[in-house]
Protein backbone atom coordinates (compact mmCIF):
# COMPACT_ATOMS: atom_id res chain seq x y z
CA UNK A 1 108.47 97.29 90.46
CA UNK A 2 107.26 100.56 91.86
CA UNK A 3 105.34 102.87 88.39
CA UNK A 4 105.49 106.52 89.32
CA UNK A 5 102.13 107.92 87.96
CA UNK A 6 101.45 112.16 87.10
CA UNK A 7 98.13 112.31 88.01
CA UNK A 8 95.92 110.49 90.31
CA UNK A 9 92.54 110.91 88.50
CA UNK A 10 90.07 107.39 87.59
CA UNK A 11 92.64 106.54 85.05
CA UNK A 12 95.43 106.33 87.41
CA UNK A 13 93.14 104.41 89.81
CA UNK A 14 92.52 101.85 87.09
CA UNK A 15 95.55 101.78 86.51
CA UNK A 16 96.66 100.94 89.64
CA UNK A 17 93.92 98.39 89.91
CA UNK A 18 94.98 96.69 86.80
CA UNK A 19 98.40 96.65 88.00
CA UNK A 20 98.25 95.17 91.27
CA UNK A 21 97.52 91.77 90.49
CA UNK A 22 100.66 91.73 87.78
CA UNK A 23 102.31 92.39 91.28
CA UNK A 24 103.30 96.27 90.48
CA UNK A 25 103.06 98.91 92.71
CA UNK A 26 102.08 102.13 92.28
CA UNK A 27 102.66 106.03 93.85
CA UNK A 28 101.25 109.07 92.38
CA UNK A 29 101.58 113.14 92.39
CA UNK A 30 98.57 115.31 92.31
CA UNK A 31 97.34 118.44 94.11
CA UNK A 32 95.60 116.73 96.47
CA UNK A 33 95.36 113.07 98.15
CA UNK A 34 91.31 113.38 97.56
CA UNK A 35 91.57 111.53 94.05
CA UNK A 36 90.39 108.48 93.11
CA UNK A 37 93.44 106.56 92.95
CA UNK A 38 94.64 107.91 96.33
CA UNK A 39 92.26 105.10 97.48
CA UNK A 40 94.62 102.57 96.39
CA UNK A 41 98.34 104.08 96.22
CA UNK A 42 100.01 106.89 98.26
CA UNK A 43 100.14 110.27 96.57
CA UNK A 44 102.95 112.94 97.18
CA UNK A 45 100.78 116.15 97.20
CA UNK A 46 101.52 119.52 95.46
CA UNK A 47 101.89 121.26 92.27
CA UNK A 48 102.92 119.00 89.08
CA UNK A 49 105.50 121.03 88.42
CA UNK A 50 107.18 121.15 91.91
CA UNK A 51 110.99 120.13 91.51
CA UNK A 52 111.44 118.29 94.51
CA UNK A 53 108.15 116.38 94.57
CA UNK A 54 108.96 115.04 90.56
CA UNK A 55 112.32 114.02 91.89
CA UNK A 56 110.96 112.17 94.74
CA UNK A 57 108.33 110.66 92.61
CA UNK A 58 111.11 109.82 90.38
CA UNK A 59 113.25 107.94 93.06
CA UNK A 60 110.36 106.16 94.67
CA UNK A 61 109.59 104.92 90.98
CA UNK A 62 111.33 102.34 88.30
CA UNK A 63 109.47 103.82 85.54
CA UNK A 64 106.89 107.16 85.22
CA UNK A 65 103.79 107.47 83.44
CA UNK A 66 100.72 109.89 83.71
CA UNK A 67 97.12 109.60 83.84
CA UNK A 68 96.46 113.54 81.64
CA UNK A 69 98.72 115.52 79.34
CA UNK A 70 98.89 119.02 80.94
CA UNK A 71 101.80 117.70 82.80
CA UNK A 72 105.03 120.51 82.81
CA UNK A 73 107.92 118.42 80.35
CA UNK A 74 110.37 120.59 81.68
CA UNK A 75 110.13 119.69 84.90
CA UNK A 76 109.38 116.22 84.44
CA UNK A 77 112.71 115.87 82.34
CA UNK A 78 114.88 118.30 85.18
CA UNK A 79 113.16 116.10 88.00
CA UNK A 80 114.34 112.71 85.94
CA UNK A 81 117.99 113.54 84.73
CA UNK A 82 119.74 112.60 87.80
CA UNK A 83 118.01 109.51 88.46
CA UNK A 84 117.66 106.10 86.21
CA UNK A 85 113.85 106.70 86.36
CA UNK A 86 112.23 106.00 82.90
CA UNK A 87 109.55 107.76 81.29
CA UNK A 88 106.99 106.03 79.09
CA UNK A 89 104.94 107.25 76.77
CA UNK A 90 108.05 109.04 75.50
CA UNK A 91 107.79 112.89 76.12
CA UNK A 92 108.33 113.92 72.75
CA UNK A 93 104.98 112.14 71.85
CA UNK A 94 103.28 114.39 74.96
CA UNK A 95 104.83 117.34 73.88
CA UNK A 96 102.89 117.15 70.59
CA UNK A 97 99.28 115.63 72.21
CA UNK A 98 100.05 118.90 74.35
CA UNK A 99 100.44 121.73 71.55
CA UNK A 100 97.42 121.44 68.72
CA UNK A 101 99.41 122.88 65.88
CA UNK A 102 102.47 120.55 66.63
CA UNK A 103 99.75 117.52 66.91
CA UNK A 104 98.34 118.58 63.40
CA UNK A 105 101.60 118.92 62.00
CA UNK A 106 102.61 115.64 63.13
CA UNK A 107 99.63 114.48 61.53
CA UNK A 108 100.65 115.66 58.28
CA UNK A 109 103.69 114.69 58.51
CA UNK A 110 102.97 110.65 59.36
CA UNK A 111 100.57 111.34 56.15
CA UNK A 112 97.34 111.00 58.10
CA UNK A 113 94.85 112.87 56.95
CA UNK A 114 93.72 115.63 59.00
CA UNK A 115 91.58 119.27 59.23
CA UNK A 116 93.20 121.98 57.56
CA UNK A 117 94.50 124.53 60.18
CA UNK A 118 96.72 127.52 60.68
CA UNK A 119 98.37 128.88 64.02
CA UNK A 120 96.61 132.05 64.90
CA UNK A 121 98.50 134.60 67.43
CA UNK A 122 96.68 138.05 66.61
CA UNK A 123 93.66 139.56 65.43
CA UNK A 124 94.62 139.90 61.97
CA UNK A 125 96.08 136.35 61.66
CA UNK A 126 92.54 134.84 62.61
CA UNK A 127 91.29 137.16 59.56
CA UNK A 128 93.76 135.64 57.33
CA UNK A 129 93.03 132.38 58.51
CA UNK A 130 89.49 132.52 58.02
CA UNK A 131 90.10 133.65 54.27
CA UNK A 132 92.38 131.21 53.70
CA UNK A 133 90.60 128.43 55.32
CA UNK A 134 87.05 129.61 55.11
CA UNK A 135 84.09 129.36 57.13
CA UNK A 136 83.24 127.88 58.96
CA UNK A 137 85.87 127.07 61.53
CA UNK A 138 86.71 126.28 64.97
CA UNK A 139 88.86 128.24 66.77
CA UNK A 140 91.34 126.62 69.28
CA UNK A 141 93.49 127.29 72.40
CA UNK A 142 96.84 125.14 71.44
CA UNK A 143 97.02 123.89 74.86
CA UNK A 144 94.89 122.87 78.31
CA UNK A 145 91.61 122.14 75.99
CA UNK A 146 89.50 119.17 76.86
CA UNK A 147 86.01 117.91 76.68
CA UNK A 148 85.46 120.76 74.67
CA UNK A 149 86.75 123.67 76.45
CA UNK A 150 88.37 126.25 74.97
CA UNK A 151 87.19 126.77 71.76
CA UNK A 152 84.57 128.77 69.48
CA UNK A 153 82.79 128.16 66.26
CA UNK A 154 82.59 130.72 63.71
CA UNK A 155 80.11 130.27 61.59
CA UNK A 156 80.08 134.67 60.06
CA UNK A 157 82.77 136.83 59.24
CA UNK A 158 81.35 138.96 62.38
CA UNK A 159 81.99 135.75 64.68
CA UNK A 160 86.12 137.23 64.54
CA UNK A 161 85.78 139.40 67.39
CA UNK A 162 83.89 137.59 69.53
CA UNK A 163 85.82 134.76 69.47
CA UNK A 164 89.31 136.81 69.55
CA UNK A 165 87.29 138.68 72.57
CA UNK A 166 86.57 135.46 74.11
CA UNK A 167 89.92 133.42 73.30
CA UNK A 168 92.96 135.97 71.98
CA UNK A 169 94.62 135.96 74.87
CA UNK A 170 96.78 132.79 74.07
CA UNK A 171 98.50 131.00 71.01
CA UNK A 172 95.47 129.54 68.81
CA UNK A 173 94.66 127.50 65.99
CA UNK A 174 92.13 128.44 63.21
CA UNK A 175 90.76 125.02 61.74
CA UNK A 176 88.50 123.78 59.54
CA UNK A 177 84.86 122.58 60.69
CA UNK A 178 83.99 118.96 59.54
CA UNK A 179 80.33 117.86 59.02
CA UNK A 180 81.40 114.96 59.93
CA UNK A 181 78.91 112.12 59.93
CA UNK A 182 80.09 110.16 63.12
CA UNK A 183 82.99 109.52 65.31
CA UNK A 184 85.11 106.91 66.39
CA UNK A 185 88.06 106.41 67.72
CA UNK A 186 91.15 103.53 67.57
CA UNK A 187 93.40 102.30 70.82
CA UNK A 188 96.46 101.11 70.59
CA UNK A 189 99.52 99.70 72.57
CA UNK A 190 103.49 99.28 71.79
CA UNK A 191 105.90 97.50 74.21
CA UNK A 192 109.26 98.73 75.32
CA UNK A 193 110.20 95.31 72.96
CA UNK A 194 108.31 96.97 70.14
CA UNK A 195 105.33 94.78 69.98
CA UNK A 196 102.04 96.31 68.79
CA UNK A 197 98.22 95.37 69.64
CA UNK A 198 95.31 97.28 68.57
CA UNK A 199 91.72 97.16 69.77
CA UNK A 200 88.85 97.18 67.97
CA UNK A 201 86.86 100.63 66.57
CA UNK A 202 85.19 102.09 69.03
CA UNK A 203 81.88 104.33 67.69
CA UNK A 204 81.71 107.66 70.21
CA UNK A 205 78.87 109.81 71.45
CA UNK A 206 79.10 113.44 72.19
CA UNK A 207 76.91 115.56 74.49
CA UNK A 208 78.08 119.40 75.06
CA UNK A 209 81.84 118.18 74.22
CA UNK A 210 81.68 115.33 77.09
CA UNK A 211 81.88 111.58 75.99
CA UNK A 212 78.65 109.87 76.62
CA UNK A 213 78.57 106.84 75.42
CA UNK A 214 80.68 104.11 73.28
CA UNK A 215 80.10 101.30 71.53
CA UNK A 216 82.59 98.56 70.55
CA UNK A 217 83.34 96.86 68.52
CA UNK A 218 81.72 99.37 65.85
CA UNK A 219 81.97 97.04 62.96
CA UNK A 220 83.59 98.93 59.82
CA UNK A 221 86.10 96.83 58.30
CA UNK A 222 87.71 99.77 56.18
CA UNK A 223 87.76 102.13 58.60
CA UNK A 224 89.30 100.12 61.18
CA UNK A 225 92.39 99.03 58.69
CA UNK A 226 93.02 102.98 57.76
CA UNK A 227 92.18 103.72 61.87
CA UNK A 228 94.91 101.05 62.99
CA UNK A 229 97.63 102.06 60.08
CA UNK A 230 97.23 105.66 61.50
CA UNK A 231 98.06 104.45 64.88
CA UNK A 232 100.84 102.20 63.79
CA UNK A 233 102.60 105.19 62.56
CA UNK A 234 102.33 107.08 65.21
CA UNK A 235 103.35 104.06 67.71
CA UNK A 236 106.28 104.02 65.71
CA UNK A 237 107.59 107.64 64.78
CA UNK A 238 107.85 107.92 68.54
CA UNK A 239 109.21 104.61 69.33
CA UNK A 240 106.27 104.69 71.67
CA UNK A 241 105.79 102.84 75.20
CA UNK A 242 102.15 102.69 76.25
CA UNK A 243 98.96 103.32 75.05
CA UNK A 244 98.04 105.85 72.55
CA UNK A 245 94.15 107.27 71.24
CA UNK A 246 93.82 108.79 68.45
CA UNK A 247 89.90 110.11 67.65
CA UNK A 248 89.04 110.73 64.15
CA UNK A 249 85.71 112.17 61.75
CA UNK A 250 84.08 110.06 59.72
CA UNK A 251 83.13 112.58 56.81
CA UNK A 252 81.86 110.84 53.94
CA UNK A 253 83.32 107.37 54.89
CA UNK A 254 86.64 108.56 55.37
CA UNK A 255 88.74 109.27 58.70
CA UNK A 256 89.78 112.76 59.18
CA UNK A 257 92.11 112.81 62.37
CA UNK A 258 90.95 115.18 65.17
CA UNK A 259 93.12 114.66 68.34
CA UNK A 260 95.45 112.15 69.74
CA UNK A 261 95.90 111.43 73.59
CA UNK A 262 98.96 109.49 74.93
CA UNK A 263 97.12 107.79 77.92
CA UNK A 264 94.69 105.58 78.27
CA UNK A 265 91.81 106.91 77.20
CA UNK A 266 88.11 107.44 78.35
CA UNK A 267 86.47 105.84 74.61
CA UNK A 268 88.58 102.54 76.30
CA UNK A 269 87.10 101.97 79.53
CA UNK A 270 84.62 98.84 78.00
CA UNK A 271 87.80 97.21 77.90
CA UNK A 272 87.68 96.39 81.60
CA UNK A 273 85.09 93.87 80.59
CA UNK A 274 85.07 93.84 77.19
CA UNK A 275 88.40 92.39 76.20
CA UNK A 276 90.76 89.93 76.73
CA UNK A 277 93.09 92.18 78.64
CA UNK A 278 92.10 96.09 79.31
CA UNK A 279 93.96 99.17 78.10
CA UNK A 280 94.85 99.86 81.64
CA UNK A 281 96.39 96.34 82.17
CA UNK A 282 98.38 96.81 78.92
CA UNK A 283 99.70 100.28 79.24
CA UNK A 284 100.91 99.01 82.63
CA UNK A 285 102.67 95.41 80.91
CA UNK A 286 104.38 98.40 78.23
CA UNK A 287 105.96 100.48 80.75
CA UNK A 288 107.11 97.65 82.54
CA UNK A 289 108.75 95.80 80.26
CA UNK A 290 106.08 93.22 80.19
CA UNK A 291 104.59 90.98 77.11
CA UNK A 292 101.71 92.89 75.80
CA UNK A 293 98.16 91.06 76.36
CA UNK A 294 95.39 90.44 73.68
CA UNK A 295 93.68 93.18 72.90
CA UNK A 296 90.44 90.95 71.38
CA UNK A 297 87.09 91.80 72.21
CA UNK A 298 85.23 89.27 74.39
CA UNK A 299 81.71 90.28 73.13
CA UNK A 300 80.05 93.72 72.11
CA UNK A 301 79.99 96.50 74.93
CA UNK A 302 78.61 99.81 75.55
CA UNK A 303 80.04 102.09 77.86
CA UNK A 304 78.01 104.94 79.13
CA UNK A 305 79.74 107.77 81.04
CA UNK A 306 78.14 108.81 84.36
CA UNK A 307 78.24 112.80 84.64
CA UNK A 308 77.13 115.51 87.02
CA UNK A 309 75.45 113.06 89.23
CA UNK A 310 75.57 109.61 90.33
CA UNK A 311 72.33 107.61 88.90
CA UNK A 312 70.47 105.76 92.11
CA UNK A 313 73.11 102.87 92.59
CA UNK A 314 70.59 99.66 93.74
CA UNK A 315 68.71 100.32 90.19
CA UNK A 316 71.32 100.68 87.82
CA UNK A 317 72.94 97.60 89.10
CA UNK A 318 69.50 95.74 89.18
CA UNK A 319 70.16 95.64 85.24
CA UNK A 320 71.25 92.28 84.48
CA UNK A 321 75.18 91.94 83.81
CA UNK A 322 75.79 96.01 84.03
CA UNK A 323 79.31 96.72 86.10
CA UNK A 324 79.40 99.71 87.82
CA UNK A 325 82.65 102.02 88.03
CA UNK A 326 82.36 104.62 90.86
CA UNK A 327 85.26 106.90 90.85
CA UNK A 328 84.27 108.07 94.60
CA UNK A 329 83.97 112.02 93.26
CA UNK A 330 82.56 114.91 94.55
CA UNK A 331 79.11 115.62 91.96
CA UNK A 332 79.67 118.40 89.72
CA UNK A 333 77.88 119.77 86.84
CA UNK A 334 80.04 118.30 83.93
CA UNK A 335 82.50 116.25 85.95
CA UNK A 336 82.64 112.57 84.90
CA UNK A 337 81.99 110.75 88.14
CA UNK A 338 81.60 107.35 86.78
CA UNK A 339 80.77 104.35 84.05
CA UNK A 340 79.04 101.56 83.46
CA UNK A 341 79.60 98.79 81.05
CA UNK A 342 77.37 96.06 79.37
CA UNK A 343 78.77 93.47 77.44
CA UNK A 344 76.08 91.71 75.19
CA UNK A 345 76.84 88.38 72.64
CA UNK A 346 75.46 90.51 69.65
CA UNK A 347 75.94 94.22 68.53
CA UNK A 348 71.63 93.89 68.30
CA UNK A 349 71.63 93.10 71.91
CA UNK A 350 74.18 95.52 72.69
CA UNK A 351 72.63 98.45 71.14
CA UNK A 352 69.30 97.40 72.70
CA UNK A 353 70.95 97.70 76.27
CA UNK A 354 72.36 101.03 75.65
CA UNK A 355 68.83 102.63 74.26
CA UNK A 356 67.22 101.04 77.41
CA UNK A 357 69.92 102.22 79.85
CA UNK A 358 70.09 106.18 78.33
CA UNK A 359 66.54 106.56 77.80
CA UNK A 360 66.23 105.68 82.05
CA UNK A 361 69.35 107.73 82.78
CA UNK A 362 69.80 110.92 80.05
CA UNK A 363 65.96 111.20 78.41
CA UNK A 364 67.32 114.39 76.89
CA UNK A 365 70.19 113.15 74.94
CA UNK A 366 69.33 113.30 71.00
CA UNK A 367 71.25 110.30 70.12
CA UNK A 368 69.85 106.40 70.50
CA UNK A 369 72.05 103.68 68.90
């Protein structure tokens, strides 16, 4: 079986590497064939939303997937029709991970509990949204954020026009700033057979809107029941295929849900090592049609995301037991270009790893587990 990926970024090269031993193959589309996963699989170059390269994707493929969201549905569906190419995750779940304001309304609908928000499309509907709501309040682009781009706190009534200035140019989303506490976030995976496994809580880090680090399991019970019934919803309002994210606040000991992604996600890469079979290996068994694997933790990992620049490779893999990910990118300030994982028999010896590891790599980050 040939899976027809969107995107040939690090996820779609671990995907493909998690899928070639399950004897799958894999060919992706992206705008160029420089990518980390064109090291592995071919890649039909050009614009996602080129017609004739979808439809040869689609015909070269059993099944499609994608490795980000800001994928065209329109011409993924057009490219698709005439062939017996499935899609998985289902589109209708990627059309709301795409549009904020239909994600937080699916929220609310599924009864999870979520920010409150209201769609903002002019001047004087931010005003009323910021009276309503109160400050203070993020302001959103709907669509194409990520790693927290495209968006603007207010914090004063005088904060209006400079973030209108700075963001009114497309449809919005006023929302409500949570002082939240922590974060975490909850994986998941549903077969095309309907079968459901869920990893453990994962506790995230944040620098300047980038994931830095995550620890897992992050051992709190209560939150990871109300975590996993979220997810289970949302698995099954969409009669979903693959793996789904979904990261959430924790404001006074209860989850308030922030954002979903339907991919694997980057708060899930410890589960290379870290479990009994990775997200990448099961989104690939879901859109296959294969039996899901266990999604059990094999010890307690932290994952620390490499960004900007690579780290001096012969000492970060003198540290006993790290594994190194390099996704073979260009540096860039702010670009992820890599991970590594430890996997430690306690969540004492785990933590201990990850204050040794970021105080050699990041010095300036303020957080140490």
């Amino acid at each position: 079986m040939t899976i027809g990926v969107v995107g040939a970024g690090q996820l779609g090269a671990m995907l493909a590497l998690a899928g070639y031993p399950l004897g799958l193959d894999f060919v992706f589309l992206d705008r160029s064939a420089q990518t980390p996963a064109g090291r592995f699989a071919p890649v039909l170059t050009g614009d996602f939303a080129d017609q004739s390269l979808l439809r040869r994707l689609a015909e070269r493929s059993e099944v499609i997937s994608f490795d980000w969201e800001n994928i065209s549905l329109e011409a993924l569906r057009a490219a698709t029709r005439a062939t017996r190419t499935r899609i998985a995750p289902p589109l209708k779940a990627l059309a709301a991970a795409q549009d904020r304001l239909t994600e937080k309304r699916t929220f609310e609908r599924l009864a999870i509990a979520t920010t409150r928000f209201a769609p903002v499309d002019s001047r004087s509907m931010l005003e009323r949204a910021v009276e309503r709501i109160g400050l203070p309040g993020v302001l959103k682009t709907r669509r194409l954020g990520y790693d927290g781009k495209g968006q603007y706190v207010l914090r004063r009534p005088e904060d209006c026009e400079r973030a209108w200035q700075q963001l009114g140019s497309v449809p919005l989303l006023y929302e409500q700033f949570v002082p939240f506490d922590y974060e975490v976030s909850i994986i998941g995976v549903r077969s095309r057979r309907g079968e459901i496994a869920v990893y453990p809580l994962n506790r995230n880090y944040h620098a300047d809107g980038i994931l830095r680090l995550t620890l897992a399991p992050w051992h709190a019970p209560r939150l990871l029941r109300a975590a996993a019934a979220s997810l289970k919803r949302v698995l099954e309002a969409f009669h979903y295929v693959g793996v789904l994210a979904i990261e959430f606040f924790v404001h006074q000991g209860r989850l308030v849900a922030n954002e979903m992604a339907p991919r694997v996600h980057n708060s899930g890469h410890w589960t290379i090592e870290g479990a009994v079979t990775s997200q990448f290996e099961n989104h690939v068994r879901a859109v296959a049609g294969l039996p899901l694997g266990a999604a059990d933790a094999r010890g307690h990992a932290c994952m620390i995301n490499l960004i900007g620049q690579m780290p001096e490779r012969q000492a970060l893999l003198a540290e006993p037991g790290l594994h190194l990910h390099d996704y073979g990118k260009e540096p860039r300030h702010g670009r992820k270009l890599g991970h590594c994982t430890v996997v430690e028999s306690s969540a004492g010896r785990r933590n201990a790893r990850a204050r040794k590891i970021l105080t050699r790599l990041y010095p300036q980050l303020p957080f140490k587990p």
